[in-house]
N, C-alpha and C. Protein backbone atom coordinates (compact mmCIF):
# COMPACT_ATOMS: atom_id res chain seq x y z
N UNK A 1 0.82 -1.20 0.00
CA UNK A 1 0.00 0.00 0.00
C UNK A 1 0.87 1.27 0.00
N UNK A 2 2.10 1.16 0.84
CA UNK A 2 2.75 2.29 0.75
C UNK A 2 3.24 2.44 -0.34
N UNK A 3 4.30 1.29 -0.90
CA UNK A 3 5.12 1.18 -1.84
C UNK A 3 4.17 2.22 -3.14
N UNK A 4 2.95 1.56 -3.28
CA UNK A 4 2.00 2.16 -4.40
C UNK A 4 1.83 3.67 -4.12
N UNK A 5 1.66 4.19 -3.10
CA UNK A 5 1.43 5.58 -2.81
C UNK A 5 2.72 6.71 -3.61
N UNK A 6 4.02 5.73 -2.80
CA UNK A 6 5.12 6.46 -2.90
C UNK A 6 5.57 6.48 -4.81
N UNK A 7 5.38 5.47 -5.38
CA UNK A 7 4.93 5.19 -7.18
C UNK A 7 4.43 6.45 -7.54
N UNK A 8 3.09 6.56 -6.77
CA UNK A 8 2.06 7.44 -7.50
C UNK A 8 3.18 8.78 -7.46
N UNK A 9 3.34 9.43 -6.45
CA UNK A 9 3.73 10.73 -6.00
C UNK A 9 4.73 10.89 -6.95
N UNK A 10 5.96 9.57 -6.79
CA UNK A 10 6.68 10.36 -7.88
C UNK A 10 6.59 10.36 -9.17
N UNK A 11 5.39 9.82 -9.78
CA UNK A 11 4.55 10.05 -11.05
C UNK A 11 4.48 11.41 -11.26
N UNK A 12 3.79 11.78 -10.56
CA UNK A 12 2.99 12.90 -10.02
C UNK A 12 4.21 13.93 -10.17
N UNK A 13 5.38 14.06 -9.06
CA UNK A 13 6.44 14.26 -9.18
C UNK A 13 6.89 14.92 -10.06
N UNK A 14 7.13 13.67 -10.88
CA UNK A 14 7.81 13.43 -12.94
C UNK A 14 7.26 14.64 -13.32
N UNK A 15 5.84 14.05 -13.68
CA UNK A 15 4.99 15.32 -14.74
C UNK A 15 5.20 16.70 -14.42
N UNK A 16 5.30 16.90 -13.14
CA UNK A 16 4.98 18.27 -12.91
C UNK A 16 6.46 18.83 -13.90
N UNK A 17 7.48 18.00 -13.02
CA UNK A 17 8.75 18.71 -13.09
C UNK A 17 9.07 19.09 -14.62
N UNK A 18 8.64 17.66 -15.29
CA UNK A 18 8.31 17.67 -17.08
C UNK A 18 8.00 18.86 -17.39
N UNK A 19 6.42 19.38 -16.69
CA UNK A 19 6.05 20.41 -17.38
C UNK A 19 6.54 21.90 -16.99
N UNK A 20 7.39 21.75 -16.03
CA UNK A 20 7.79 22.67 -15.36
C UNK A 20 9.10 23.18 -16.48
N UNK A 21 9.57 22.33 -16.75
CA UNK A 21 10.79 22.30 -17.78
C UNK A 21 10.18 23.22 -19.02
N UNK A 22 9.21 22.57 -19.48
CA UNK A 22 7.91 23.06 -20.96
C UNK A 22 7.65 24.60 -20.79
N UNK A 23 7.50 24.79 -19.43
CA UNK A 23 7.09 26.39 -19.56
C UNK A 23 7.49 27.34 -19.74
N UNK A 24 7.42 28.47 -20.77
CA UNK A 24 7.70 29.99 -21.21
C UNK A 24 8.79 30.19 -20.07
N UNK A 25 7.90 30.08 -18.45
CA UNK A 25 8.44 31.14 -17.96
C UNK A 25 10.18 30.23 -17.15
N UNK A 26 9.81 29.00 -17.32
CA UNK A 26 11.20 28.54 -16.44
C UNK A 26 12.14 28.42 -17.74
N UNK A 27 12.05 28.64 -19.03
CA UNK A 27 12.80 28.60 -20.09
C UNK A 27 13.67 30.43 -19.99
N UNK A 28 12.73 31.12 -19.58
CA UNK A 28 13.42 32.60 -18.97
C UNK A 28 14.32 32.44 -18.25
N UNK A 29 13.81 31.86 -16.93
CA UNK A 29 14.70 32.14 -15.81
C UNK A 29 16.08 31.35 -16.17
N UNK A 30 15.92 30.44 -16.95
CA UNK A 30 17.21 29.62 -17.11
C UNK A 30 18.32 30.62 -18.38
N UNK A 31 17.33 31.45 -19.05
CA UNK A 31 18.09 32.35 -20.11
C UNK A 31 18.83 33.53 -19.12
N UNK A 32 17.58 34.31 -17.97
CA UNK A 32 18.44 35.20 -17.13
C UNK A 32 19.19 34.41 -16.40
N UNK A 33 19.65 33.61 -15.94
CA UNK A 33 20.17 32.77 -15.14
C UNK A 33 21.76 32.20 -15.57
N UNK A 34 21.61 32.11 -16.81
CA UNK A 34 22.93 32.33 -17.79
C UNK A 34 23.73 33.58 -18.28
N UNK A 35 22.52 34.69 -18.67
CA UNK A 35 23.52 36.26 -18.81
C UNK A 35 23.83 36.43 -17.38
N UNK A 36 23.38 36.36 -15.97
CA UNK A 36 23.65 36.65 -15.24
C UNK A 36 25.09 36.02 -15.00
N UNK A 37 25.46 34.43 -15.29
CA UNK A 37 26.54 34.36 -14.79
C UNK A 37 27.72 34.59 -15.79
N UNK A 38 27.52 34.59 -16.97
CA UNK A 38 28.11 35.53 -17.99
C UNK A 38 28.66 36.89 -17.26
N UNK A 39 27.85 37.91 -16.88
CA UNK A 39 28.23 39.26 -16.66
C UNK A 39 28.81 38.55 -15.51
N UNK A 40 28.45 38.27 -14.33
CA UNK A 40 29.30 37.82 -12.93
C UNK A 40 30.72 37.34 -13.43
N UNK A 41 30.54 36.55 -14.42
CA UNK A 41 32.31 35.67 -14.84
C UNK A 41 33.27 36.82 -15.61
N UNK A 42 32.65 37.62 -16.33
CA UNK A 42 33.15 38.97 -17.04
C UNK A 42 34.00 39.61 -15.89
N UNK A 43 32.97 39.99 -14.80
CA UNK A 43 33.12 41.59 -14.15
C UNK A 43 33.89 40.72 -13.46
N UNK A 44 34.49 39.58 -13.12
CA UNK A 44 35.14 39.31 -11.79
C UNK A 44 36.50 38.83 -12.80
N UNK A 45 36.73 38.49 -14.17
CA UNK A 45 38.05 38.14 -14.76
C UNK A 45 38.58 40.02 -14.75
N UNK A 46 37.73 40.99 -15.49
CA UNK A 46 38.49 42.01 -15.43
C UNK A 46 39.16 42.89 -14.05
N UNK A 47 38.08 43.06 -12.99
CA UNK A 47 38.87 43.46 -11.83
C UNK A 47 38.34 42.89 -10.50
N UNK A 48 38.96 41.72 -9.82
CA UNK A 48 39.02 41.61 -8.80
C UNK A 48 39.05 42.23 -7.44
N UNK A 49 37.84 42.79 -7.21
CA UNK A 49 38.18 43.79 -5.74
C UNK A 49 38.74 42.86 -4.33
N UNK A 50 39.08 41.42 -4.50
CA UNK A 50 39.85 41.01 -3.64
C UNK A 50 41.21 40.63 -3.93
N UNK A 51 41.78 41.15 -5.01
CA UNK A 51 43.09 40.82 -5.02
C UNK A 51 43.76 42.25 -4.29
N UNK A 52 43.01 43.47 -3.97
CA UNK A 52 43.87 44.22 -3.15
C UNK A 52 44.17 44.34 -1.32
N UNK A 53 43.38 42.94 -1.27
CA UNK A 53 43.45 42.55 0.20
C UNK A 53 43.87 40.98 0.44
N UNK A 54 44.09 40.86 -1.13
CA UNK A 54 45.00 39.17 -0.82
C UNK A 54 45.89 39.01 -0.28
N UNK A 55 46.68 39.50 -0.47
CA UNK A 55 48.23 40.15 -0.03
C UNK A 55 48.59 40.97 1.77
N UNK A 56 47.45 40.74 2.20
CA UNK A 56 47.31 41.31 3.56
C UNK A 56 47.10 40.77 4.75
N UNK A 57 47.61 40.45 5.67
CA UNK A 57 47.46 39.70 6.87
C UNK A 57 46.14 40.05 7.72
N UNK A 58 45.95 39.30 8.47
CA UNK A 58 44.68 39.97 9.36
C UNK A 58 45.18 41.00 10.56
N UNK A 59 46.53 40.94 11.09
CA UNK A 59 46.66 41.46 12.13
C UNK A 59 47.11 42.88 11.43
N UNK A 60 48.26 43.27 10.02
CA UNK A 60 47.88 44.45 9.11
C UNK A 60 46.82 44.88 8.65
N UNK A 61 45.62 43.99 8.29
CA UNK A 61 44.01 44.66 8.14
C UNK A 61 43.92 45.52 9.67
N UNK A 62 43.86 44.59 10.84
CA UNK A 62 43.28 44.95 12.08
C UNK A 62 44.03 46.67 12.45
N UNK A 63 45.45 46.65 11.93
CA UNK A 63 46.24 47.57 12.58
C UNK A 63 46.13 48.77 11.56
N UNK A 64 45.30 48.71 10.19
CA UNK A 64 45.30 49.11 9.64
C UNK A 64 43.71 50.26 9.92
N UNK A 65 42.65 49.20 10.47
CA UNK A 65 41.39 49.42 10.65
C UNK A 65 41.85 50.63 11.85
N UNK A 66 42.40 50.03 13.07
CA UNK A 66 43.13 51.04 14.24
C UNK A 66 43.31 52.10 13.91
N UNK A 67 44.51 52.36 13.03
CA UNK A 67 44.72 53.97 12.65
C UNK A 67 43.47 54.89 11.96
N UNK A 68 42.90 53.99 10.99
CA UNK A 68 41.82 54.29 10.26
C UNK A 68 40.71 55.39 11.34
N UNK A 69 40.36 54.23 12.41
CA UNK A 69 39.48 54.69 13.72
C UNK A 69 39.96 55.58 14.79
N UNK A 70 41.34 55.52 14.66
CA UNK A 70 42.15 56.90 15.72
C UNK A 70 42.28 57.87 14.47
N UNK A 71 42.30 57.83 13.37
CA UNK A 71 42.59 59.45 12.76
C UNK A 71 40.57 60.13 12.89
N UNK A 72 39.37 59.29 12.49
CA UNK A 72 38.43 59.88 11.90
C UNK A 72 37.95 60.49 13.91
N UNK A 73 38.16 59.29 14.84
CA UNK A 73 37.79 60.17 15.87
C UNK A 73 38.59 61.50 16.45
N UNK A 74 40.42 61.13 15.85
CA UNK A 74 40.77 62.79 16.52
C UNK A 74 40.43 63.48 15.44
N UNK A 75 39.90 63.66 14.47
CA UNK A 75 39.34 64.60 13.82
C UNK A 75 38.11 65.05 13.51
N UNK A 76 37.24 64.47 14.43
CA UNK A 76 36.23 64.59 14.78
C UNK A 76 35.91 65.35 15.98
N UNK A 77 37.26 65.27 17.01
CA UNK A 77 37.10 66.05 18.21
C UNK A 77 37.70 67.76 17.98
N UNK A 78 38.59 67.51 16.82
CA UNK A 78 39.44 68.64 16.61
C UNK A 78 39.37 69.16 15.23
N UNK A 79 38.56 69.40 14.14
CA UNK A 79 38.47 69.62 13.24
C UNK A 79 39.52 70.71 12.39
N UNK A 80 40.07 71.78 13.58
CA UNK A 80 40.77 72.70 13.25
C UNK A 80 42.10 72.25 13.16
N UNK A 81 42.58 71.02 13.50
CA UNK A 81 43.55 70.25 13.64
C UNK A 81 44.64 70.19 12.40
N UNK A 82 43.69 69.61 11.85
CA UNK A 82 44.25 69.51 10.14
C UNK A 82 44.36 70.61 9.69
């Protein structure tokens, strides 16, 4: 009885997915779904915005972030500074 149930469903299953394939609109998404990774594979061979932090340790990010956060607050307290 089960065995037959579990048959049916993925009958059931099949077709849908069949017709799911057939339709206008999932024949789109699979066309945007391709320029999309087209432009993604483009824009990431010409410039990599992580190759200018490949080259960088975490404790030079961290010490880097530090100065970053001690210059914008003393110049925030002292504007006439600069």
């Amino acid at each position: 009885m089960e065995q037959k149930r579990v048959e049916e469903d993925a009958l059931v299953y099949n077709w849908l997915q069949q017709q799911l394939k057939l339709s206008p609109a999932y024949k789109k998404v699979l066309e945007i779904s391709a320029s999309m990774e087209l432009k993604d594979k483009s824009s990431t061979e010409l410039d990599n915005p992580d190759d200018e932090f490949s080259d960088i340790s975490f404790e030079e990010l961290l010490e880097q972030e530090k100065k970053d956060s001690f210059w914008s607050a003393f110049l925030s307290i002292s504007p006439q500074a600069y």
